[in-house]
Protein backbone atom coordinates (compact mmCIF):
# COMPACT_ATOMS: atom_id res chain seq x y z
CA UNK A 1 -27.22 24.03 44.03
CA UNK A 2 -28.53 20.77 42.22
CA UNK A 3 -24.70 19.61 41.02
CA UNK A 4 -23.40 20.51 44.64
CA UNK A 5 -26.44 18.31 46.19
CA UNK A 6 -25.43 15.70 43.91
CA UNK A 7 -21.46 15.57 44.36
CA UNK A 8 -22.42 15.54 48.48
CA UNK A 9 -24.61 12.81 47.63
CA UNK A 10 -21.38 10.22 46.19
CA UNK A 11 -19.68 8.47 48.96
CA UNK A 12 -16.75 8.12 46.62
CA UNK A 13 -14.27 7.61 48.71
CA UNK A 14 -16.01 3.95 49.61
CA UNK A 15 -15.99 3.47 45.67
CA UNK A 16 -12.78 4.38 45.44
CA UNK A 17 -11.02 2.33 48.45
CA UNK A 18 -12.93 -0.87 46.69
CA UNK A 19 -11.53 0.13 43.51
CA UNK A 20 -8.27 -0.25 44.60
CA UNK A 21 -8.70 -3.17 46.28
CA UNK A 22 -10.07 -4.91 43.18
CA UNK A 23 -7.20 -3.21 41.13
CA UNK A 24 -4.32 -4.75 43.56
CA UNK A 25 -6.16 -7.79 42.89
CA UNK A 26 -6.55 -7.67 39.57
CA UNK A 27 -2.77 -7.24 38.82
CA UNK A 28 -2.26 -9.59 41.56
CA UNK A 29 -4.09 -12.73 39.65
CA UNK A 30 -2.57 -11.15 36.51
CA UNK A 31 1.19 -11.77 37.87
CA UNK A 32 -0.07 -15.16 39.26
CA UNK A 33 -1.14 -16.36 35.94
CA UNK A 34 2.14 -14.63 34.24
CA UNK A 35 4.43 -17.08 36.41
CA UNK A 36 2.64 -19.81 37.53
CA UNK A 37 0.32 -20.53 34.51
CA UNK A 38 2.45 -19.38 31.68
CA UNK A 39 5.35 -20.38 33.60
CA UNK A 40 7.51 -16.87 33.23
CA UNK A 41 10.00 -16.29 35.36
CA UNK A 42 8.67 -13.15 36.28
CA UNK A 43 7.85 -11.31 38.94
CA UNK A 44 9.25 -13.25 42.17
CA UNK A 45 8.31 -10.96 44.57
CA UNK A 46 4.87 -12.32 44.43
CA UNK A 47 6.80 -15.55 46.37
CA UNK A 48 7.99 -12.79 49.18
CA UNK A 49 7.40 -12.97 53.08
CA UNK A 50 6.17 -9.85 53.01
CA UNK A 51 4.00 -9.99 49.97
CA UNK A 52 1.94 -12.85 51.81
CA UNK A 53 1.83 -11.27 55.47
CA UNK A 54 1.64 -7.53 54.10
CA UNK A 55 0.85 -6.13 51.00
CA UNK A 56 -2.06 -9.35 50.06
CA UNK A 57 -3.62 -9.26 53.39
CA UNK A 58 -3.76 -5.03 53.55
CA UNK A 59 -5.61 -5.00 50.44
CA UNK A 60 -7.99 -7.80 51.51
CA UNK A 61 -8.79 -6.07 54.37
CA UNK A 62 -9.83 -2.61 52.98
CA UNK A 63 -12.01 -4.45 50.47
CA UNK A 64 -13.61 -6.62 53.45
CA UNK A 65 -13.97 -3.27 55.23
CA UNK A 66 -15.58 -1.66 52.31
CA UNK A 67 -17.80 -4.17 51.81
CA UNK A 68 -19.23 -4.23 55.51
CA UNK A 69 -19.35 -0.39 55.74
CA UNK A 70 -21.62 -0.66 51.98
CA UNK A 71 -24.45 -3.11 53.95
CA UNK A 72 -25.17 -0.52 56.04
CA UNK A 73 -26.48 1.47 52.31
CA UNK A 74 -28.39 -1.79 50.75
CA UNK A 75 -32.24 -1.94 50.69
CA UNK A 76 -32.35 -4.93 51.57
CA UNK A 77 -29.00 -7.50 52.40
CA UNK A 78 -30.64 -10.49 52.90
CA UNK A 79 -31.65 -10.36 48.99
CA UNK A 80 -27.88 -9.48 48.41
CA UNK A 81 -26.49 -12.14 50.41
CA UNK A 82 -28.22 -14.91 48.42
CA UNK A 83 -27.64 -13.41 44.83
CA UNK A 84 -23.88 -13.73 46.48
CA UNK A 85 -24.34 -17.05 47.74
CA UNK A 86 -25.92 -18.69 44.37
CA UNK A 87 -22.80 -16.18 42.46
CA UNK A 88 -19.85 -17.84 44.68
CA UNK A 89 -21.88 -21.17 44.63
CA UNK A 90 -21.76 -21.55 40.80
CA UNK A 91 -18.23 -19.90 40.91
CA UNK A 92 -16.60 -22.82 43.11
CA UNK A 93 -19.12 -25.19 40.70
CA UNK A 94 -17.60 -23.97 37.26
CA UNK A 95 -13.47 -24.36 38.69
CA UNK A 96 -14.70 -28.18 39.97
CA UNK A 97 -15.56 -28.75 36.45
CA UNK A 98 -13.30 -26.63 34.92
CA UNK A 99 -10.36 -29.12 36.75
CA UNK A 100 -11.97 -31.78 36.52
CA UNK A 101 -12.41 -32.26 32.94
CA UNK A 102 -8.80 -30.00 31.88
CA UNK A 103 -5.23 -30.50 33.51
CA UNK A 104 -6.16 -27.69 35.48
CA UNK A 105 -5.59 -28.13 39.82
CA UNK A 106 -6.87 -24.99 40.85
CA UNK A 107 -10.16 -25.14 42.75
CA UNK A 108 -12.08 -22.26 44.49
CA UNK A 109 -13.91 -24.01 47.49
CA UNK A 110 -14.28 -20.85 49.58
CA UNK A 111 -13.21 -17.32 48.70
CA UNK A 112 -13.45 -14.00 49.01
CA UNK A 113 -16.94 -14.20 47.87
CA UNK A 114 -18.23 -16.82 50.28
CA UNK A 115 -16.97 -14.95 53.19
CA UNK A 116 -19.27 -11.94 51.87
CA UNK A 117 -22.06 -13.84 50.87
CA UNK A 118 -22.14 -15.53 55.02
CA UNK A 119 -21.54 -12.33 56.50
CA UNK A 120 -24.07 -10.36 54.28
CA UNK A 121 -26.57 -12.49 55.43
CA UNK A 122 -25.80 -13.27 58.42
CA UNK A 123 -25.50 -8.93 59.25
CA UNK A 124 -29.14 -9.23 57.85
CA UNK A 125 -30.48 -12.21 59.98
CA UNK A 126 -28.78 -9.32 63.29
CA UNK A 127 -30.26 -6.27 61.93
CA UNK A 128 -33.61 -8.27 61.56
CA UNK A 129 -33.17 -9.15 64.68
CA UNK A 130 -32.54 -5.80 66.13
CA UNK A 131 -35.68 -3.96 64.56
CA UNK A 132 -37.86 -7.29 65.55
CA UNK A 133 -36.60 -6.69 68.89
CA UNK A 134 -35.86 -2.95 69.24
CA UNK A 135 -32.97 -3.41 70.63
CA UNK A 136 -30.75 -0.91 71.03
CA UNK A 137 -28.14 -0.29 68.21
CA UNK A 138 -25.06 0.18 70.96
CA UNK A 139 -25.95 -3.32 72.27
CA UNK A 140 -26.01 -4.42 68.74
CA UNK A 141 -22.47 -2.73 68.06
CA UNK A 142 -20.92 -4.27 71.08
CA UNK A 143 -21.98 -8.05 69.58
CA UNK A 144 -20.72 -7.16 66.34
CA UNK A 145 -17.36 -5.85 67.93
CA UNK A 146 -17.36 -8.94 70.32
CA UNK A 147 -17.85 -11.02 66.98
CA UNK A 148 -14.81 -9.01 64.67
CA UNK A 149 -12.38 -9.35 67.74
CA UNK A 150 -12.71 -12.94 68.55
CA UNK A 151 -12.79 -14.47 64.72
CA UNK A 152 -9.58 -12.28 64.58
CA UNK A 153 -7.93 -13.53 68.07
CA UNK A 154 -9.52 -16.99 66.98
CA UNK A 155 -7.21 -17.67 63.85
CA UNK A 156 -4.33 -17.84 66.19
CA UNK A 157 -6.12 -21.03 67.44
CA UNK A 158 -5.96 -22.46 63.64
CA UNK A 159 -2.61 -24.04 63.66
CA UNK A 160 -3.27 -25.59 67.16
CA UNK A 161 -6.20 -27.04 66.18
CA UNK A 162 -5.05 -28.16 62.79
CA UNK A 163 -1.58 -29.63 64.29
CA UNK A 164 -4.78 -31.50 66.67
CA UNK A 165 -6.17 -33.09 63.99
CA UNK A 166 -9.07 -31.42 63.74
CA UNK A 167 -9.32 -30.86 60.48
CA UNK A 168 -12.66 -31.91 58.48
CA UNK A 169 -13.53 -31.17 54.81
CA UNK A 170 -16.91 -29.82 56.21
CA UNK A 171 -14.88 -27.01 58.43
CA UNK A 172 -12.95 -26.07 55.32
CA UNK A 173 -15.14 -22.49 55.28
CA UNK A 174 -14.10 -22.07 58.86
CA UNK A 175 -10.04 -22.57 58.47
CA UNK A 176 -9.71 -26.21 59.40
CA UNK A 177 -8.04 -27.75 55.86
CA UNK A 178 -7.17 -31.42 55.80
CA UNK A 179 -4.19 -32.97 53.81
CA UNK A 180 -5.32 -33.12 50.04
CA UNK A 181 -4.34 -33.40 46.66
CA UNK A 182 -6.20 -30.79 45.02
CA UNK A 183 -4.94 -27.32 45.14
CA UNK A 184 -7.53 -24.62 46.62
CA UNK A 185 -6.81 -20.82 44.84
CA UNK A 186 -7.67 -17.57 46.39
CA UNK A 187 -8.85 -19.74 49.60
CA UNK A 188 -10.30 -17.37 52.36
CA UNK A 189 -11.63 -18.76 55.40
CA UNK A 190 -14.61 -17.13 57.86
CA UNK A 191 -11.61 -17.13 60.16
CA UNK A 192 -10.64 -14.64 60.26
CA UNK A 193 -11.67 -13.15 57.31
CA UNK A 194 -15.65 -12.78 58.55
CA UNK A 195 -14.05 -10.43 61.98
CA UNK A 196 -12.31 -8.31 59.16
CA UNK A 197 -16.09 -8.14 57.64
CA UNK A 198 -18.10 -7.18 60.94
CA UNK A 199 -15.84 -4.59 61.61
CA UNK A 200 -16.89 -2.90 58.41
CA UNK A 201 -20.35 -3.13 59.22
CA UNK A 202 -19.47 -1.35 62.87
CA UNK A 203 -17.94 1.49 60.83
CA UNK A 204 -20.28 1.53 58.86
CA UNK A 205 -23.08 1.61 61.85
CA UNK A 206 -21.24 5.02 63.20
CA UNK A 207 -19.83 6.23 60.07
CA UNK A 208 -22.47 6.47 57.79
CA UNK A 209 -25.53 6.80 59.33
CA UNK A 210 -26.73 9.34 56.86
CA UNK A 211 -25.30 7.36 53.99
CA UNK A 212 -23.54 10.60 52.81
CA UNK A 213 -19.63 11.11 51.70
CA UNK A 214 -17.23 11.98 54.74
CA UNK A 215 -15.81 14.48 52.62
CA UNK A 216 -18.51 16.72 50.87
CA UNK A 217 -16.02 19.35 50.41
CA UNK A 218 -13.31 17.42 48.24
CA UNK A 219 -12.02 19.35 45.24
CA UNK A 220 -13.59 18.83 41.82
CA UNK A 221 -10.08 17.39 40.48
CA UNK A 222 -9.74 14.84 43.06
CA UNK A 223 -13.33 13.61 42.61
CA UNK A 224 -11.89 13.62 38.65
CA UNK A 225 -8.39 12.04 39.58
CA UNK A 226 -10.01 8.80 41.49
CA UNK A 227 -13.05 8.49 38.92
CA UNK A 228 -11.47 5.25 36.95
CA UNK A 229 -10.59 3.64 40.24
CA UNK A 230 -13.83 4.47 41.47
CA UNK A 231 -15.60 3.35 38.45
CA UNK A 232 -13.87 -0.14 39.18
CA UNK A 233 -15.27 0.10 42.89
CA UNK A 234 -18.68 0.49 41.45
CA UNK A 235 -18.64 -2.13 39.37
CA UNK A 236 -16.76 -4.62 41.48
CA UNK A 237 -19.03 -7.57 41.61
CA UNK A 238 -18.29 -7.96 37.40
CA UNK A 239 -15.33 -6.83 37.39
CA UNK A 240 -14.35 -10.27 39.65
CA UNK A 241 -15.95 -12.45 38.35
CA UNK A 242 -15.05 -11.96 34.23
CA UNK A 243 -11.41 -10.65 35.32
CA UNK A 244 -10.16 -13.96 35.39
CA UNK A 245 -11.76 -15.10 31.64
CA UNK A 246 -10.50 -12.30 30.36
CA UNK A 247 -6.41 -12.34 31.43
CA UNK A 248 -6.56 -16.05 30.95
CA UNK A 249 -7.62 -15.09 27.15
CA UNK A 250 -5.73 -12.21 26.20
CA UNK A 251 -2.59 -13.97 27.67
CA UNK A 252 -2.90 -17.00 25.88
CA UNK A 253 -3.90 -15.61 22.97
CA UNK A 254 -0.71 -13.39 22.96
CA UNK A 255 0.99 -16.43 23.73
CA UNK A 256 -0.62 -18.14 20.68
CA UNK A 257 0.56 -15.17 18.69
CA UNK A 258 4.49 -15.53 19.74
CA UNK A 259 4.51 -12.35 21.86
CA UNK A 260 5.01 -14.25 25.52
């Protein structure tokens, strides 16, 4: 009875769909470093139309998902938010200096980790709002849908506004780049990254109320089969950020050896 309690208990599947996410990722910055950094002439596909407009952005999007639907498990988001914040602060900090000082271009101004940090807290700053309040949580829903729809709808406004000159090195998080020289890698703006983001959290909201698996029945050699990817999903936050270190050294140390 105690084991079955327990297996109900994982909500692997979450773990798992992260996992992959960071996975796709992983071998993603692996390839980029293979033919870009390296300067292999490997792996072109990574250059493809539909690489950029379908297989990147799908996997971004189940990650962003993920990682709305988990707020609705934290203790406490707000606290989570500005570990995230300070993380993805020092993060675009270290690749300033890191390019600065090397003949490195590749700068990380906003990312993937911004756009979580903002929308962690600001999902706090709502749900604060909504106990504080006692509003209901339908009303609440509806603003967050209202929210994931029009950030979505609004990148379609980017290029107008861009072509407009609008664009401002302070609306860089938002989507609004201006002509520069330095080179900006794994840039993700709040639009319309942050709708992708909300969304999660509405799942989340219906989903998981009971923070409990969807599937308390799945077989004992599935919850085996999707354990390493799931292991990945649970550790996802270090697996990012020392992912990078350590291709960057075990590529250029084989390449210091004579093997690439």
């Amino acid at each position: 009875m105690t084991e079955n309690k327990t297996v109900k208990a994982r909500v692997f599947e979450l773990d798992f769909l992260r996992g992959l996410a960071l996975l796709m990722m992983v071998l993603h910055h692996l390839i980029y470093d293979l033919r870009f950094l390296l300067k292999l002439d490997v792996f072109a596909f990574q250059e493809t139309w539909w690489f950029d407009v379908l297989l990147q952005p799908f996997f971004l999007n189940i990650f962003l998902i993920v990682s709305g639907i988990s707020c609705s498990f934290s203790r406490s988001n707000a606290r989570r938010g500005l570990r995230l914040l300070l993380l993805a602060s020092a993060l675009s900090l270290v690749t300033f200096l890191a390019s600065e000082w090397s003949t490195l271009n590749d700068y990380i101004f906003f990312n993937v980790l911004h756009v979580l940090a903002v929308g962690i807290l600001l999902y706090a700053w709502i749900t604060r709002m909504e106990r504080r309040n006692r509003q209901g949580k339908d009303r609440v829903d509806v603003v967050l849908l209202i929210a994931s729809v029009l950030l979505v709808w609004g990148a379609s406004w980017l290029p107008v506004l861009q072509n407009a000159g609008y664009a401002r090195w302070w609306l860089i998080p938002v989507g609004l780049v201006p002509e520069m020289t330095r080179t900006m890698t794994d840039y993700m703006p709040l639009v319309p990254w942050l709708g992708i983001f909300f969304l999660g959290t509405l799942i989340g909201r219906r989903l998981y109320v009971n923070r409990q698996t969807r599937f308390p029945n799945a077989p004992g050699w599935l919850l085996s089969a999707v354990m390493p990817v799931e292991w990945m999903g649970q550790h996802s936050l270090l697996i990012y950020v020392l992912h990078q270190p350590v291709l960057l050294a075990v590529l250029y140390g084989l390449r210091a050896a004579g093997f690439i």
